[in-house]
Protein backbone atom coordinates (compact mmCIF):
# COMPACT_ATOMS: atom_id res chain seq x y z
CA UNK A 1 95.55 71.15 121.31
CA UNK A 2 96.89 74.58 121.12
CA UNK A 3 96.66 74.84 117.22
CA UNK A 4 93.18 73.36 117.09
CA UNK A 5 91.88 75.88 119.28
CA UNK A 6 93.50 78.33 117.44
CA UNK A 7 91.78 77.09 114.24
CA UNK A 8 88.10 77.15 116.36
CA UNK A 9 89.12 80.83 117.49
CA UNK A 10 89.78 81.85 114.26
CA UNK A 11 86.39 80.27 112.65
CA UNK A 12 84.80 81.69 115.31
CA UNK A 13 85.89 85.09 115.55
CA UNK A 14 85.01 84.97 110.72
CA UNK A 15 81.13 83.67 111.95
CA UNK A 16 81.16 86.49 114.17
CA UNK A 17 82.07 88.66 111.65
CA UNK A 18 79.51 87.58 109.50
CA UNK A 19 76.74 87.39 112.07
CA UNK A 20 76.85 90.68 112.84
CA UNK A 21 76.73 92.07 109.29
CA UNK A 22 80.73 92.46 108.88
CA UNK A 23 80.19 95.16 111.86
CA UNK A 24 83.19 95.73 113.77
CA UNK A 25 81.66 97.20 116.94
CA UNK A 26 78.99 93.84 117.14
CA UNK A 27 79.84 92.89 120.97
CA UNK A 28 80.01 88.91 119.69
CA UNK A 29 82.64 89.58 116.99
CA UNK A 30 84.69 91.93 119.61
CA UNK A 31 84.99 89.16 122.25
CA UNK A 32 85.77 86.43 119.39
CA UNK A 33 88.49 88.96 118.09
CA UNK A 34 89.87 89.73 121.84
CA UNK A 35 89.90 86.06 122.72
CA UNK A 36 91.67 85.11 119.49
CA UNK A 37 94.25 88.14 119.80
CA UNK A 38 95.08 86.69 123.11
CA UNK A 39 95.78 83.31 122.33
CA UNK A 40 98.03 84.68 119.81
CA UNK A 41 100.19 86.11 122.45
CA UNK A 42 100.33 82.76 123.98
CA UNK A 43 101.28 81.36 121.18
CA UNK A 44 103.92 83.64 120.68
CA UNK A 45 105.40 82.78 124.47
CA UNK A 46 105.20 79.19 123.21
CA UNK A 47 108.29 77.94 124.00
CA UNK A 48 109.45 80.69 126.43
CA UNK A 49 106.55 79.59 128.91
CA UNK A 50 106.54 75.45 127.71
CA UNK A 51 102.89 76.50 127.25
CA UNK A 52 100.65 73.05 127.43
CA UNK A 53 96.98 74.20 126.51
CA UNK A 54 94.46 71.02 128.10
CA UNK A 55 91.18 70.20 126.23
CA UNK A 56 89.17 70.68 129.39
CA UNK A 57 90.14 74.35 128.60
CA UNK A 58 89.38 73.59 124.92
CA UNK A 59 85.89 73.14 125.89
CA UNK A 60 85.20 75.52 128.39
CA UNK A 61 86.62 78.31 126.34
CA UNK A 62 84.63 77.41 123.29
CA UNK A 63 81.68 77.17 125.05
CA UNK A 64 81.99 80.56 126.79
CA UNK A 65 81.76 82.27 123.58
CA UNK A 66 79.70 79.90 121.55
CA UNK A 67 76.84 81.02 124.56
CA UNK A 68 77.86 84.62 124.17
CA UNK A 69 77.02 84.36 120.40
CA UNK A 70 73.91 82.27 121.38
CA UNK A 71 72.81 85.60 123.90
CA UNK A 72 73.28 87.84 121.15
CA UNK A 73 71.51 86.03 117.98
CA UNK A 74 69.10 85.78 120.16
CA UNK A 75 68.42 89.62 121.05
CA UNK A 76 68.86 90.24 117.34
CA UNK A 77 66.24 87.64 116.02
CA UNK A 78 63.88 89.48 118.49
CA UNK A 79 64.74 93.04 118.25
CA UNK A 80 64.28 94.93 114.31
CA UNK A 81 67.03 95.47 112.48
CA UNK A 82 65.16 97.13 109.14
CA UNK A 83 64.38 100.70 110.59
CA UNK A 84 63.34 103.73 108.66
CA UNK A 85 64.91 105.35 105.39
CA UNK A 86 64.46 108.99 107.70
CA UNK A 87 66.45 107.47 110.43
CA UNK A 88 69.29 105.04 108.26
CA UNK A 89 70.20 108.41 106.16
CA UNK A 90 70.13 110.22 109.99
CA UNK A 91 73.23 112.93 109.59
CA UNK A 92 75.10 114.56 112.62
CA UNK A 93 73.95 117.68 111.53
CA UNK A 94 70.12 115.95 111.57
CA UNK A 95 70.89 114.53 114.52
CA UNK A 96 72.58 117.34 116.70
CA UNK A 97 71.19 121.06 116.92
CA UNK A 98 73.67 123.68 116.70
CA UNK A 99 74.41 124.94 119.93
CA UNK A 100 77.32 126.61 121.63
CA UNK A 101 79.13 124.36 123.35
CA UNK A 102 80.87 125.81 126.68
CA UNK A 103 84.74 124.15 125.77
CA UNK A 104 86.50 127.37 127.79
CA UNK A 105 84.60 126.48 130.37
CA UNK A 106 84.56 122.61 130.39
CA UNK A 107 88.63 123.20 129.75
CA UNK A 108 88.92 125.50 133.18
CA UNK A 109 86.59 122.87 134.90
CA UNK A 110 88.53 120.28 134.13
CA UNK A 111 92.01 121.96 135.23
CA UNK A 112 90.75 122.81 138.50
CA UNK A 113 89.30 119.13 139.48
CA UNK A 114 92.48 117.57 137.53
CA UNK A 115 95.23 118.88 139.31
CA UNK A 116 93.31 119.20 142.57
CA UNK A 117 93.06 115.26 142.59
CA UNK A 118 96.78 115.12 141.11
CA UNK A 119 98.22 117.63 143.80
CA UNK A 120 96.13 115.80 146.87
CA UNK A 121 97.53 112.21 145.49
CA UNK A 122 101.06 113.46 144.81
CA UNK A 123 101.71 115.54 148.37
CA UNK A 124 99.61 113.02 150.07
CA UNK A 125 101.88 109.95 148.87
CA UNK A 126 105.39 111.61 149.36
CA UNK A 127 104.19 112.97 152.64
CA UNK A 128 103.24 108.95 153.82
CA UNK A 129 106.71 107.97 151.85
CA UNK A 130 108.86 110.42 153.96
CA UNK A 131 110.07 111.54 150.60
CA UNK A 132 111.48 109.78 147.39
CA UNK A 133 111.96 110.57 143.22
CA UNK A 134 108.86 110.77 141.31
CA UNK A 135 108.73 107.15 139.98
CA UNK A 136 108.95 106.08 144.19
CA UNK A 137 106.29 108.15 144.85
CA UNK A 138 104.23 106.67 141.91
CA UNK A 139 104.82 103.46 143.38
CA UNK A 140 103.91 103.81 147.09
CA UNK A 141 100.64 105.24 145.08
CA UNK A 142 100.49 101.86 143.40
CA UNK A 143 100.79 100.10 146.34
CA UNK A 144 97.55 101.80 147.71
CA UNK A 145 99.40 103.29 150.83
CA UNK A 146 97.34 106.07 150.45
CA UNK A 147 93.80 107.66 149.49
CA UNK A 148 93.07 111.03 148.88
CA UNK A 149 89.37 110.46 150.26
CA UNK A 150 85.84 110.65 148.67
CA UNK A 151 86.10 114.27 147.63
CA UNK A 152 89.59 113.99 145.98
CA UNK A 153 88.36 110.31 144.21
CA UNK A 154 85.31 112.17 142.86
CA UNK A 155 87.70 114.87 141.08
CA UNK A 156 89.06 112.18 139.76
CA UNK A 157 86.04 110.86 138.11
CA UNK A 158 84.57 113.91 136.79
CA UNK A 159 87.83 114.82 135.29
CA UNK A 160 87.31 111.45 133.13
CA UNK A 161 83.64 112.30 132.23
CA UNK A 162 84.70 115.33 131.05
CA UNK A 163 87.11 113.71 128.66
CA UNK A 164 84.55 111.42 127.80
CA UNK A 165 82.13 114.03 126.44
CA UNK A 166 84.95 116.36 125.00
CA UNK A 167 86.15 113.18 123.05
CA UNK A 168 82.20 113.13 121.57
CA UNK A 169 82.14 116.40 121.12
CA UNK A 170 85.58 116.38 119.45
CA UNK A 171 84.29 113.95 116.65
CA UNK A 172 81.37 115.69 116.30
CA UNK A 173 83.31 118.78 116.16
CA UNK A 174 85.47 117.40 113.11
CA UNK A 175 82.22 115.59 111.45
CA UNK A 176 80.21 118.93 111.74
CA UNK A 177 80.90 121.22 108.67
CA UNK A 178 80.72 125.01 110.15
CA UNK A 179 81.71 123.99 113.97
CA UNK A 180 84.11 126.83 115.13
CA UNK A 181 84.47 125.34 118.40
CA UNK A 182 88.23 125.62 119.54
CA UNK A 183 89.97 121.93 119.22
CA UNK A 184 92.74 122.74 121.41
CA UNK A 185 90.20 123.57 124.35
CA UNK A 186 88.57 120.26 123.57
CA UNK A 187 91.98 118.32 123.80
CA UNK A 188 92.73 119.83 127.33
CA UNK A 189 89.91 117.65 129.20
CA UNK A 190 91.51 114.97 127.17
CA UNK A 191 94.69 115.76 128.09
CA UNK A 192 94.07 116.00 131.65
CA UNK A 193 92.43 112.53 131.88
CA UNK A 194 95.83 110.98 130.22
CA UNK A 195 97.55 113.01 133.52
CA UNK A 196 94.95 111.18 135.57
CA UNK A 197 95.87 107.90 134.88
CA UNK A 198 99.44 108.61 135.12
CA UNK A 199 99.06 109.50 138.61
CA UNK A 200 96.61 107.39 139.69
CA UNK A 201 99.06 104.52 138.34
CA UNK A 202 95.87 103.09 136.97
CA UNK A 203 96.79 101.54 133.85
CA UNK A 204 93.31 99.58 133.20
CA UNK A 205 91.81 102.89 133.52
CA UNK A 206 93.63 104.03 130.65
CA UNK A 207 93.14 101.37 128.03
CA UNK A 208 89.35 101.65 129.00
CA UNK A 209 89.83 105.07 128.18
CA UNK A 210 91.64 104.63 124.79
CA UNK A 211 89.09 101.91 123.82
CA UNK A 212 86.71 104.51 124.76
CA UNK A 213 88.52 106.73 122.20
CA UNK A 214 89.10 104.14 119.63
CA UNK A 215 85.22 103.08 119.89
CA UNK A 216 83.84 106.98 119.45
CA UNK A 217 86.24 107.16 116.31
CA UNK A 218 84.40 104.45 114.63
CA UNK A 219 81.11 105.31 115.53
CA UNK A 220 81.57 108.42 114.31
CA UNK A 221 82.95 107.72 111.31
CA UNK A 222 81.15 104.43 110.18
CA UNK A 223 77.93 107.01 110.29
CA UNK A 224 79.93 109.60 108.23
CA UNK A 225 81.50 108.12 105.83
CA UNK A 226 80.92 107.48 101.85
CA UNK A 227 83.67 105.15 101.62
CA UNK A 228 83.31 101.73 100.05
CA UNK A 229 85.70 99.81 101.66
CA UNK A 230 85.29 101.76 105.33
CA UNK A 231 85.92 98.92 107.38
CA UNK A 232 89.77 98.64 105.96
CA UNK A 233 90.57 102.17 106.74
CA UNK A 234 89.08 101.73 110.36
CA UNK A 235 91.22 98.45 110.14
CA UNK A 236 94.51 100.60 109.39
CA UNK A 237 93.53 103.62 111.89
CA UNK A 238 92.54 101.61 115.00
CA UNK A 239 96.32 99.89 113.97
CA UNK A 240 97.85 102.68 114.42
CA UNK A 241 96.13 103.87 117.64
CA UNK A 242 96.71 100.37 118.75
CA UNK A 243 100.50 101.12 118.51
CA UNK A 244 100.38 104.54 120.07
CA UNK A 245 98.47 102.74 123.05
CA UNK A 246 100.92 100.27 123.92
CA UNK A 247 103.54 102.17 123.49
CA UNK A 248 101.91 104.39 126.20
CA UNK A 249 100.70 101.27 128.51
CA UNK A 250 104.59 100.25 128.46
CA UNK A 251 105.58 103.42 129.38
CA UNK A 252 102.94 103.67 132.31
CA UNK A 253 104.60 100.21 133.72
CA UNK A 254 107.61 101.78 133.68
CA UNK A 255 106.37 104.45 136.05
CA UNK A 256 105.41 101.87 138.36
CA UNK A 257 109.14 100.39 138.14
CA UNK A 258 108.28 97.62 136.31
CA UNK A 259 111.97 96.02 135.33
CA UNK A 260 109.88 93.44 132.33
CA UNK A 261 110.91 93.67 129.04
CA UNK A 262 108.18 95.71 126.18
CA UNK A 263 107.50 92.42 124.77
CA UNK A 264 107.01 90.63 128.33
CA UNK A 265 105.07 93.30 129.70
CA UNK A 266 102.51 93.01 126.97
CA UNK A 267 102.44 89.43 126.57
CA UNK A 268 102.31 88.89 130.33
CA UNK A 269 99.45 91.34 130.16
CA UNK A 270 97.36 90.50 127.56
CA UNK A 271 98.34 86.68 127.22
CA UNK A 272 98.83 85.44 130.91
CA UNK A 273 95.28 85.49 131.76
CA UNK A 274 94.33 82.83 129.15
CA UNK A 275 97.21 80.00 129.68
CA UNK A 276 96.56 80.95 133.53
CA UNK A 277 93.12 80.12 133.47
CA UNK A 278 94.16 77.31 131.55
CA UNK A 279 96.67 75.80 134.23
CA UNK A 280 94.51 76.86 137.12
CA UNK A 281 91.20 74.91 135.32
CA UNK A 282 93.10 71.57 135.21
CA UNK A 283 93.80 71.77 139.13
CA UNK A 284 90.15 73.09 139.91
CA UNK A 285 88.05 70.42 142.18
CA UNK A 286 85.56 73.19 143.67
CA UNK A 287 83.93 73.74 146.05
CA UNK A 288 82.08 76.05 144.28
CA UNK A 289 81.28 79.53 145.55
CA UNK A 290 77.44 80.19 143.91
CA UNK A 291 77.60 83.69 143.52
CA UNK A 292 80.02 85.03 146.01
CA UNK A 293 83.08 84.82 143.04
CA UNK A 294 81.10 87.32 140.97
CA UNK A 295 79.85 89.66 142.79
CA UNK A 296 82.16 89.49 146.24
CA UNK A 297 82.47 93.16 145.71
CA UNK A 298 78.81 94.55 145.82
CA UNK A 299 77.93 91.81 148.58
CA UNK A 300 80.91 93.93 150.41
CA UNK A 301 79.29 97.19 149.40
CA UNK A 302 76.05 95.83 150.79
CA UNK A 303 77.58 94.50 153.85
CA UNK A 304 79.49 97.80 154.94
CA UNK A 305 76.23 100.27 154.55
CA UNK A 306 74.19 97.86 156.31
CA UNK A 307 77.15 97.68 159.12
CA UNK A 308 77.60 101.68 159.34
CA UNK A 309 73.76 102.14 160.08
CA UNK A 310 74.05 99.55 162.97
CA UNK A 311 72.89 95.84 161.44
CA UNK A 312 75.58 93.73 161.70
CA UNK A 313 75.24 91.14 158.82
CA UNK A 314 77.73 88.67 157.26
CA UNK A 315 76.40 87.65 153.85
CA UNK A 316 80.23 85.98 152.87
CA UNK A 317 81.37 88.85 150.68
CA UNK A 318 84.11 90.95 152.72
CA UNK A 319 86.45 87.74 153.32
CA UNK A 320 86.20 87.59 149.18
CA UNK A 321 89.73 88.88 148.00
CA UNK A 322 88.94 90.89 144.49
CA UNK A 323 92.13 90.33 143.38
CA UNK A 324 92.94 86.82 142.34
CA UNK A 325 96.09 85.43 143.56
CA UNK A 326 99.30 85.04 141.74
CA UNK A 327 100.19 81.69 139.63
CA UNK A 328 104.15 81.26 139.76
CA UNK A 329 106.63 78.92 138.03
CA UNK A 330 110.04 78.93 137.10
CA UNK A 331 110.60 76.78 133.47
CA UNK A 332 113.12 74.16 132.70
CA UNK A 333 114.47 76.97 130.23
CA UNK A 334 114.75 79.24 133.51
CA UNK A 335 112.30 81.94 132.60
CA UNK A 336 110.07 82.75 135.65
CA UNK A 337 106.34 83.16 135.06
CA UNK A 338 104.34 85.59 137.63
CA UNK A 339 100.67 86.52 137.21
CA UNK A 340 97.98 87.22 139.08
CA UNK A 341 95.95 88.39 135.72
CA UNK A 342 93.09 85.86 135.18
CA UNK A 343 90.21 85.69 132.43
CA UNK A 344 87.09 86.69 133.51
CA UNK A 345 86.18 82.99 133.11
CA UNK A 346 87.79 82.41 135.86
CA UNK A 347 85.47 83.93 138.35
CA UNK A 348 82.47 82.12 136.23
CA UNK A 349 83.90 78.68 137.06
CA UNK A 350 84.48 79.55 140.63
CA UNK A 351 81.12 80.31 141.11
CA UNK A 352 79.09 77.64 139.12
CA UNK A 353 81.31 75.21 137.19
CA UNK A 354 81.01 74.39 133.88
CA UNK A 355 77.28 75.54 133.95
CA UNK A 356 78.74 78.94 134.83
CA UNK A 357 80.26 79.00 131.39
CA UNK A 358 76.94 78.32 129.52
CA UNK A 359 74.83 80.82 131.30
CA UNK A 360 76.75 83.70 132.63
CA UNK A 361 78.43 84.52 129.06
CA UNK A 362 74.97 84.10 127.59
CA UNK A 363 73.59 86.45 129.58
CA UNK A 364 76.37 89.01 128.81
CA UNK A 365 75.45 88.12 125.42
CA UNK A 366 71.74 89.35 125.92
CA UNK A 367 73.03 91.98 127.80
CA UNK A 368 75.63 93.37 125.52
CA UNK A 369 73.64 92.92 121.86
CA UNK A 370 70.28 95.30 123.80
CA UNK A 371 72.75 97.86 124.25
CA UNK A 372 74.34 97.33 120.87
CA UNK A 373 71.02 97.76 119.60
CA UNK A 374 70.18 100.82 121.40
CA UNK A 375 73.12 102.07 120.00
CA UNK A 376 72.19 101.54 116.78
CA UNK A 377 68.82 103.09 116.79
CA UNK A 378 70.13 106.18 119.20
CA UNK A 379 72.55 107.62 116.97
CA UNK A 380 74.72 110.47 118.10
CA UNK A 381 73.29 110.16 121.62
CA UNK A 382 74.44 109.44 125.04
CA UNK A 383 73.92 105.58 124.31
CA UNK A 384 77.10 105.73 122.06
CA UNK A 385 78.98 106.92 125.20
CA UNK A 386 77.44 104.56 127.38
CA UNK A 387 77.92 101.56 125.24
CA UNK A 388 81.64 103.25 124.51
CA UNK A 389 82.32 103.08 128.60
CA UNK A 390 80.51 99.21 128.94
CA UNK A 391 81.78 97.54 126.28
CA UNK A 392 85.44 97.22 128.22
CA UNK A 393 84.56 93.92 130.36
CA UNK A 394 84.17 92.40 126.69
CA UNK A 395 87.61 93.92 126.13
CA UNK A 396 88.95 92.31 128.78
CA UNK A 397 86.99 89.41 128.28
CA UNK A 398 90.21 86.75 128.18
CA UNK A 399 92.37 89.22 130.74
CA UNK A 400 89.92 89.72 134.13
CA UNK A 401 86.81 90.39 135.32
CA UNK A 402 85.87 93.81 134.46
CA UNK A 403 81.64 93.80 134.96
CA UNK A 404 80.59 91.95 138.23
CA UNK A 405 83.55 92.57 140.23
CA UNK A 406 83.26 95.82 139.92
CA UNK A 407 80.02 96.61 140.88
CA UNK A 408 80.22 99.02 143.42
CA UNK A 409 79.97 102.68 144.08
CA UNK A 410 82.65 103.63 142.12
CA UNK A 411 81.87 101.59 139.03
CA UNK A 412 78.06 104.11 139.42
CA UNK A 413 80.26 107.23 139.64
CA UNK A 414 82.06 105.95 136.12
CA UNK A 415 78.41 105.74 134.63
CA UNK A 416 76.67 108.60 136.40
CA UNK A 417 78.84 111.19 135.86
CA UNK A 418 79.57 111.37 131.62
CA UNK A 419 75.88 110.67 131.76
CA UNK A 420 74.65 113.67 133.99
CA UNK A 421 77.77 116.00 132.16
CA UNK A 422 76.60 115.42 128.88
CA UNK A 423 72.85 116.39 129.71
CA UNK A 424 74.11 119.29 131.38
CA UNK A 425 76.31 120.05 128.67
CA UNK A 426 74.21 119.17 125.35
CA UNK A 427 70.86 118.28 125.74
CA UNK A 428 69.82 120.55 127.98
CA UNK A 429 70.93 123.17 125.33
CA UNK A 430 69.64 121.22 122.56
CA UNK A 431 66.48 121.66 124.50
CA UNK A 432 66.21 125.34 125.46
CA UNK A 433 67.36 125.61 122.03
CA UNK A 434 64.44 123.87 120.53
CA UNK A 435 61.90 125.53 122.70
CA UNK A 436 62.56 128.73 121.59
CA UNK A 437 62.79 127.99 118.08
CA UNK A 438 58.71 126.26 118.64
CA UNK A 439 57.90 129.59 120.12
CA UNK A 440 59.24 131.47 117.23
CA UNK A 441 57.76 129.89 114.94
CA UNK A 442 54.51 130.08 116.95
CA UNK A 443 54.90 133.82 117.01
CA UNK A 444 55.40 134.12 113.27
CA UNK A 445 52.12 132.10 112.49
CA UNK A 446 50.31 134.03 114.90
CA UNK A 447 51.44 137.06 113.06
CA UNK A 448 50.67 135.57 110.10
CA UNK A 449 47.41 134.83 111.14
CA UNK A 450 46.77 138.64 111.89
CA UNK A 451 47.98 139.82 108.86
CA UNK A 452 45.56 137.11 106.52
């Protein structure tokens, strides 16, 4: 069974290719690609974890992302694809008036809240921990035994919006000819959200912020490019970034203590959540949770403000543990098998079955090919970031659940602030910008008017 749904995944992930025009951002061909990339890494633990794939999971994955597809043909039969010649030939320099953008001051911004969330984390944690070497102190951060409060969290977030519009601004820096603005004060922000995730021991906040990076890059240059064969240099680049990344994800376990091997540590990672899923679905009788699975952590959200202004409800969400618990085996070989790293599938199933995997990935389909489209027709614009932030869950699509679980205050900071920083930042100048240009040119006319 294993090697025919590898065939399926692979004829899959070439229809997805095709569907969406040989486009390597469409959200279908992403989670075919993801999905497929995954099972590889099963594969390659084939003997190492005795893996034994059932065709119960057969069907349920297939179906998962045969109603994706289904979500997103459908948004794309229904939404135009043929726009303008004025907005296909669109350039950046079209697209984006020149303005001045503040990078010294963005770069000093972004040092202050930075190191004030690092320095409040760091003192905070050795302070609880009595003490301890850098890597222990990392740790009892990892173990959540403490929080630097609302404030502190919120430095923490703006510091990664910042990054997120200084990596747009970046690109647009380098695809702008006559852009003076000062690279090095662009890479700081950048910089300091790479600290961020060091400290917070957050290592699914960095590879949502490298496939942040990794998506910008090929916006940015797909819309930029003359090249004939584009697709194959993206291909090659996003390779290499690839390599930098895990490199950098390994080394981020390491800071946690992690005593797994490279090649363990990434196949456990991005591998364990697919043959989990798979042993877990064979042993699953119900009952099923309708709702509660998915989005346990907003129902707590909801709960907890309605508690702290004095009505005491109990909608079932707080006893709903977020985190799913661990699978563990030891194989006749002896290698022991620990993970608590699930597909988002998972959580799907829990809540409605197998109807859960026809309707909630189509959904996500609908959802994810509007945005996609919004993208397309919003070039250089905040939608790029947005859909650049969003399109993670898809990411993780075969490792956890990244969308509904994590809908909760902090998932609206993630969104709220790039979105309210790069207003701030470029169209409000854009704007002024444009408004006194209209009055100039109102003066001249007016002049001109005089004169005639």
């Amino acid at each position: 069974m294993a090697f025919v749904l590898l065939a399926i995944l692979i004829a899959l992930t070439v229809a997805a290719y095709r569907f969406g025009g040989k486009d390597l951002l469409s959200p279908w061909f992403l989670m075919c690609l993801i999905t497929l990339v995954s099972f590889l890494l099963v594969l390659f633990n084939y003997a190492k974890w005795e893996v034994t794939i059932y065709p119960k999971f057969v069907l349920y994955i297939v179906t998962a992302l045969c109603s994706f597809g289904f979500g997103c043909l459908l948004i794309k039969l229904s939404c135009p694809t043929a726009f303008s010649r004025k907005t296909q030939r669109l350039s950046i320099a079209e697209a984006v008036v020149a303005i001045k953008y503040p990078a010294l001051l963005v770069a000093v911004f972004s040092l202050f809240v930075t190191f004030g969330y690092i320095g409040s984390m760091f003192l905070g944690a050795r302070n609880a921990l009595g003490g301890g070497s850098f890597t222990a102190v990392l740790r009892a951060i990892y173990n959540v035994q403490y929080d630097p409060g609302f404030l502190f969290n919120q430095m923490m977030e703006i510091s990664v919006a910042l990054a997120y519009v200084s990596v747009y601004q970046l690109f647009s820096r380098i695809a702008r000819r006559g852009d003076r603005t000062s690279i090095f004060l662009l890479l700081i922000p950048i910089v300091d959200a790479l600290l961020v995730c060091l400290f917070s021991t957050d290592r699914n906040k960095f590879l949502q912020f490298a496939i942040f990076i990794v998506v910008m890059f090929m916006l940015f240059y797909r819309e930029n490019t003359k090249r004939s064969h584009s697709n194959r240099f993206i291909v090659v680049i996003v390779a290499l970034i690839g390599v930098a990344i895990v490199v950098l994800f390994f080394l981020l376990g390491k800071s946690k203590q992690y005593t797994s091997s490279f090649l363990d540590q990434i196949s456990i990672y991005g591998g364990s959540g697919l043959y989990c899923f798979n042993l877990w679905l064979e042993d699953f009788q119900g009952p099923y949770l309708y709702g509660q699975s998915m989005f346990g952590t907003p129902i707590s959200v909801i709960e907890y403000v309605l508690q702290t202004i004095g009505l005491h409800v109990d909608f079932g969400g707080i006893g709903i543990n977020p985190i799913d618990e661990a699978i563990a085996f030891t194989t006749a070989n002896g290698y022991y098998f620990n993970s608590n790293v699930y597909s988002a599938m998972r959580v799907y199933v829990e809540d409605f079955g197998y109807l859960g995997m026809m309707f909630v990935p189509f959904a996500l389909g609908l959802f994810y090919q509007w945005l996609y489209s919004r993208v397309k027709r919003k070039k250089y614009s905040c939608w790029w970031i947005l859909y650049a932030i969003l399109i993670s869950p898809v990411i993780y699509f075969p490792i956890l659940e990244r969308l509904f679980r994590r809908l909760h205050f902090g998932f609206l900071y993630e969104l709220v602030w790039p979105s309210l920083l790069y207003y701030l930042l470029l169209v409000m100048p854009r704007r002024r910008r444009a408004a006194r240009e209209k009055a100039r040119q109102t003066c001249c006319r007016r002049g001109e008017n005089r004169e005639s």
